[in-house]
N, C-alpha and C. Protein backbone atom coordinates (compact mmCIF):
# COMPACT_ATOMS: atom_id res chain seq x y z
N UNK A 1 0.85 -1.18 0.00
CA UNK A 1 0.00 0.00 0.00
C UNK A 1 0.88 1.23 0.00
N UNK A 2 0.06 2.20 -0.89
CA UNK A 2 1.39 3.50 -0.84
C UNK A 2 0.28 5.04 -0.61
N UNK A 3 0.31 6.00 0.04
CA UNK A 3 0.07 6.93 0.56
C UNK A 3 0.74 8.35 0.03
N UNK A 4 -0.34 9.52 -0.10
CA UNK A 4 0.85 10.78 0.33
C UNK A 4 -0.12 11.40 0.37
N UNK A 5 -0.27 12.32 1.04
CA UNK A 5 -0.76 13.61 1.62
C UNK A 5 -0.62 14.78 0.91
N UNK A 6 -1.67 15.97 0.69
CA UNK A 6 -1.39 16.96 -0.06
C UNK A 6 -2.37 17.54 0.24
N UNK A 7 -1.91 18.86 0.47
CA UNK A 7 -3.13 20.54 0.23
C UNK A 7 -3.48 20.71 -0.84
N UNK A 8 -5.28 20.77 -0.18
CA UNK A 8 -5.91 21.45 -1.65
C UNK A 8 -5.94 22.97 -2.06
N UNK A 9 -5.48 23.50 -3.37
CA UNK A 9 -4.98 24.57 -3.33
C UNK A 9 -6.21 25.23 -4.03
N UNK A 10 -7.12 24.17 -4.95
CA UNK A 10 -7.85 25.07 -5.76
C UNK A 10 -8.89 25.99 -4.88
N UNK A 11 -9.05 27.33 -5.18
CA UNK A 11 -9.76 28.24 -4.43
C UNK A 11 -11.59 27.78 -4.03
N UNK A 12 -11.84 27.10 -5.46
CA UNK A 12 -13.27 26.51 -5.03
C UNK A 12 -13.22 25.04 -4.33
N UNK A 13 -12.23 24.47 -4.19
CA UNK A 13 -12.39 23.29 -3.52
C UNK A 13 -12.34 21.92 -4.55
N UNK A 14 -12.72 20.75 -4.20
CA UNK A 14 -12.97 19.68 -4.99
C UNK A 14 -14.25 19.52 -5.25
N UNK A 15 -14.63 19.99 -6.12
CA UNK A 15 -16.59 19.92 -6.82
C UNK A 15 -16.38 19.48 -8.06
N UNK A 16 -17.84 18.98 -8.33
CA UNK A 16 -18.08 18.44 -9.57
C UNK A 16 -17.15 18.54 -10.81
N UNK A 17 -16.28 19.16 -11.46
CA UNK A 17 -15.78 19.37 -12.54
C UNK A 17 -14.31 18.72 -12.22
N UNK A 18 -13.39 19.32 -11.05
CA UNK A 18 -11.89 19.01 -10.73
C UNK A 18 -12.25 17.70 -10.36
N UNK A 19 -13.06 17.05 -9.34
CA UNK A 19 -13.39 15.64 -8.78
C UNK A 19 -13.56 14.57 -9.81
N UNK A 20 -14.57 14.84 -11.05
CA UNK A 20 -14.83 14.61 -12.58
C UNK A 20 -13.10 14.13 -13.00
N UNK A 21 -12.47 14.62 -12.95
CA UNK A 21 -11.13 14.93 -13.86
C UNK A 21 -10.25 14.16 -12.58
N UNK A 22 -10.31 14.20 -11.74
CA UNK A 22 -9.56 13.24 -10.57
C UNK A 22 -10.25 11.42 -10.84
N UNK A 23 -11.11 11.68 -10.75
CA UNK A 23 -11.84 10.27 -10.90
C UNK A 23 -11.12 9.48 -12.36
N UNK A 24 -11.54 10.33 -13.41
CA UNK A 24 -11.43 9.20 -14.51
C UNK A 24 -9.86 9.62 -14.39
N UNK A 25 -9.19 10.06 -13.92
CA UNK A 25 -7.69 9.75 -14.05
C UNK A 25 -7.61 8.66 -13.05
N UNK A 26 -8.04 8.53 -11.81
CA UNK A 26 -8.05 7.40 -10.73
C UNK A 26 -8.18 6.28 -11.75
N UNK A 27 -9.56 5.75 -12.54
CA UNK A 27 -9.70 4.93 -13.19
C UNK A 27 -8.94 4.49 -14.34
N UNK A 28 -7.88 5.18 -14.51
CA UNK A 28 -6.89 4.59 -15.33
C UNK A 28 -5.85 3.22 -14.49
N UNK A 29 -5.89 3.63 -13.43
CA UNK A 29 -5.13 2.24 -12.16
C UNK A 29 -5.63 1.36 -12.10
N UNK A 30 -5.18 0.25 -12.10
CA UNK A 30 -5.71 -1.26 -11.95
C UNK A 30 -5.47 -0.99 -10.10
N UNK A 31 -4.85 -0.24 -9.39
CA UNK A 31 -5.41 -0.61 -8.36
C UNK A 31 -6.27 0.19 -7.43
N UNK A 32 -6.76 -0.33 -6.37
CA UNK A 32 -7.54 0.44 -5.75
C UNK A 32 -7.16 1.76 -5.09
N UNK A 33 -7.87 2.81 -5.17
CA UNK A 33 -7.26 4.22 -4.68
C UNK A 33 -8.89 4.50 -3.68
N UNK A 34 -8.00 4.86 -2.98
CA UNK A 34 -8.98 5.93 -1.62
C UNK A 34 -8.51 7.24 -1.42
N UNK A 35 -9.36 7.92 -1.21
CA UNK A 35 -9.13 9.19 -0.49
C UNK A 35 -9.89 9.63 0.77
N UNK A 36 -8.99 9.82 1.75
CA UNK A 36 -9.22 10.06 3.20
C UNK A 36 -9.04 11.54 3.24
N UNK A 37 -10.35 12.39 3.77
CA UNK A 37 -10.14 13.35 4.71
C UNK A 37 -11.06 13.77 5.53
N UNK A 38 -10.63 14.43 6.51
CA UNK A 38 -11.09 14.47 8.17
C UNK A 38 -11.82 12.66 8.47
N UNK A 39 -11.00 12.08 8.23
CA UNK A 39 -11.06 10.88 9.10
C UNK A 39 -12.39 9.98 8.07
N UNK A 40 -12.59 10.43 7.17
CA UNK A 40 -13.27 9.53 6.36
C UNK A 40 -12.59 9.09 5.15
N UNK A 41 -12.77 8.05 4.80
CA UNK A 41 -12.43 7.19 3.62
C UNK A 41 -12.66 6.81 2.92
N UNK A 42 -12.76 7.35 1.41
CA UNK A 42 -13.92 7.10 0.25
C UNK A 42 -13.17 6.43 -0.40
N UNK A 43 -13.55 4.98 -2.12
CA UNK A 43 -13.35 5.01 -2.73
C UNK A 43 -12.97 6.47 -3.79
N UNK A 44 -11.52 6.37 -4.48
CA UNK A 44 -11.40 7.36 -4.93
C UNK A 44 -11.86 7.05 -6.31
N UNK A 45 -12.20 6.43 -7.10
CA UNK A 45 -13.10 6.56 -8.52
C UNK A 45 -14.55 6.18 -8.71
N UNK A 46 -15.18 6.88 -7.42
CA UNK A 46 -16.38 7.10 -6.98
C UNK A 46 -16.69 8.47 -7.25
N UNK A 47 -17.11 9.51 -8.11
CA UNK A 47 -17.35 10.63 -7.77
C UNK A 47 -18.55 10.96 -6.79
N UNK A 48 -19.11 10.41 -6.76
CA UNK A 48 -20.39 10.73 -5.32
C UNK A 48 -19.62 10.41 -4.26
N UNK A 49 -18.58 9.31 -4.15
CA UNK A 49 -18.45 8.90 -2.74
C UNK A 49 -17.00 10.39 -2.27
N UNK A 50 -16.28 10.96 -3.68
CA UNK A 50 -15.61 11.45 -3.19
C UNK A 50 -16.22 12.98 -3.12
N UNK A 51 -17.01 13.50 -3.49
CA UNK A 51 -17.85 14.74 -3.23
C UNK A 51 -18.44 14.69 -1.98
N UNK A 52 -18.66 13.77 -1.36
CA UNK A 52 -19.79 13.43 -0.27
C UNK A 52 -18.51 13.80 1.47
N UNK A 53 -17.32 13.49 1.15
CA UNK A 53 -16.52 14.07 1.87
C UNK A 53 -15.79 15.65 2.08
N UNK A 54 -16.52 16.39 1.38
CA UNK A 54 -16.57 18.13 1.44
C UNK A 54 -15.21 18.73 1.09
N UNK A 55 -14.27 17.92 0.75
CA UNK A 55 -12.84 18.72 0.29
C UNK A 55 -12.80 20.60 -0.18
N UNK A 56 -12.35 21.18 0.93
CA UNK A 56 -12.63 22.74 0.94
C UNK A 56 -11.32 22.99 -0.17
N UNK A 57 -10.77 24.16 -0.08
CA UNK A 57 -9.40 25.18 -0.27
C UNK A 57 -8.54 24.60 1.16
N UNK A 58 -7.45 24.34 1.44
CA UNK A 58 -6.59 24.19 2.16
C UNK A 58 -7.12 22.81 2.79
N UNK A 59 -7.49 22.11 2.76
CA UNK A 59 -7.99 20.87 3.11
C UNK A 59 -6.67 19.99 2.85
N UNK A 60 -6.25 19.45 3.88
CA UNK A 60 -5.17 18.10 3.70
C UNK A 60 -6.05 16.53 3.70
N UNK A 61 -5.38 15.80 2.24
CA UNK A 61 -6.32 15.02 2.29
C UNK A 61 -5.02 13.49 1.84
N UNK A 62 -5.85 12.90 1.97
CA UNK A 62 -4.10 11.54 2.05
C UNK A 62 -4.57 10.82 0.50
N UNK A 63 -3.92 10.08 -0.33
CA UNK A 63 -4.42 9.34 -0.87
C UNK A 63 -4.06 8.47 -0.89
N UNK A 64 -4.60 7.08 -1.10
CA UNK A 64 -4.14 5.80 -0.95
C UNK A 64 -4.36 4.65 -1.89
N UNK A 65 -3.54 3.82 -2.14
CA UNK A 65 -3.76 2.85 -3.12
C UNK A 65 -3.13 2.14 -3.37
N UNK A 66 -3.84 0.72 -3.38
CA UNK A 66 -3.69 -0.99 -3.15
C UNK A 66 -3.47 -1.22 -4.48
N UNK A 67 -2.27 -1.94 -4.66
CA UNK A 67 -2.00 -3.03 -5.75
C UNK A 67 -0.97 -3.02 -6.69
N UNK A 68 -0.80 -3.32 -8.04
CA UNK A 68 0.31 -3.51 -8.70
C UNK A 68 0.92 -2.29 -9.25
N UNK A 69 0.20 -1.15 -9.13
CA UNK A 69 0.65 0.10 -9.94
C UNK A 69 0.34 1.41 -8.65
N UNK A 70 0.55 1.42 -7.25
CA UNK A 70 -0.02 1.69 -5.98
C UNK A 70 1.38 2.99 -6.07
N UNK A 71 2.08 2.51 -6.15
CA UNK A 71 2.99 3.92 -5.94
C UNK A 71 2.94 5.09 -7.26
N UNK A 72 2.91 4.29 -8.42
CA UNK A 72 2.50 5.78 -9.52
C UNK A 72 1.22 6.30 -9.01
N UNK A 73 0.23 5.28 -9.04
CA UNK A 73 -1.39 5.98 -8.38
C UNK A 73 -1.37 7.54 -7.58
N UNK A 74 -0.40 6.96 -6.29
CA UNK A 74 -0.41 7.98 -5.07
C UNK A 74 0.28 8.84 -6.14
N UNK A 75 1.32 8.39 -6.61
CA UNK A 75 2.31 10.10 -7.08
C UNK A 75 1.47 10.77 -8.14
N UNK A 76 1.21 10.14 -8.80
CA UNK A 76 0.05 11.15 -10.06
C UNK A 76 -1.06 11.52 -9.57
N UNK A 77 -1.80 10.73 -8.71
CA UNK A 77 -2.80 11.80 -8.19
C UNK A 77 -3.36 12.42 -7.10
N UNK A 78 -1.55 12.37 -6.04
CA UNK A 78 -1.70 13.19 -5.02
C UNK A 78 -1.33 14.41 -5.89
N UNK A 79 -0.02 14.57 -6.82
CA UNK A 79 -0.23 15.68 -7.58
C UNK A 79 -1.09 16.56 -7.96
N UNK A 80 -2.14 15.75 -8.69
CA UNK A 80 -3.42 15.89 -9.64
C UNK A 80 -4.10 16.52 -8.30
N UNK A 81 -4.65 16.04 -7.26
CA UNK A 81 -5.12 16.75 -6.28
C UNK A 81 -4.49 17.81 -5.70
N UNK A 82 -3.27 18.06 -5.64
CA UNK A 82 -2.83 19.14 -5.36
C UNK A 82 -2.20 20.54 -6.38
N UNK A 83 -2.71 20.45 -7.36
CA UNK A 83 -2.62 21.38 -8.09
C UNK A 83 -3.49 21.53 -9.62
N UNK A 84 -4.81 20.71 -9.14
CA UNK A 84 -6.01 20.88 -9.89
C UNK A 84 -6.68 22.06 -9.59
N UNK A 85 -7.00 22.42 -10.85
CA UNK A 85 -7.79 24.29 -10.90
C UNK A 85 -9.44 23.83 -11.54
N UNK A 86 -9.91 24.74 -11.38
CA UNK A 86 -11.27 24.62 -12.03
C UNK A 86 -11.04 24.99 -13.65
């Protein structure tokens, strides 16, 4: 399992459009990705399940992900989460 943590920088937060564009990049991984913040833990190529956790502006959020391709996962889209714009 591989992890990393990152601030959300975009000014509106993670909503429908940046979350949209996080997801189907998630779904390019054969393995499983989550995203945890304030202590909840969503599937991350869920867009309802990951909207449903409120990701603001400055929000630290971890990402995580199981399996054969688990360390590019975290690095491309703790990136992708941390410097996605609307």
């Amino acid at each position: 399992m591989a992890s990393k943590t990152v601030t959300i920088t975009n000014p509106t937060g993670l909503h429908t459009r940046p979350g949209g564009i996080f997801v189907s990049k998630a779904k390019e991984f054969e393995s499983d990705v989550f995203v945890e913040h304030d202590g909840k833990k969503v599937n991350g190529k869920s867009l309802l399940k990951l909207l449903s956790i409120g990701i603001k502006n400055g929000s630290e959020v971890t990402v995580t992900a199981e399996g054969s391709d688990a360390d590019q996962a975290v690095e491309t889209l703790g990136e992708l989460l941390a410097t996605i714009r609307d």
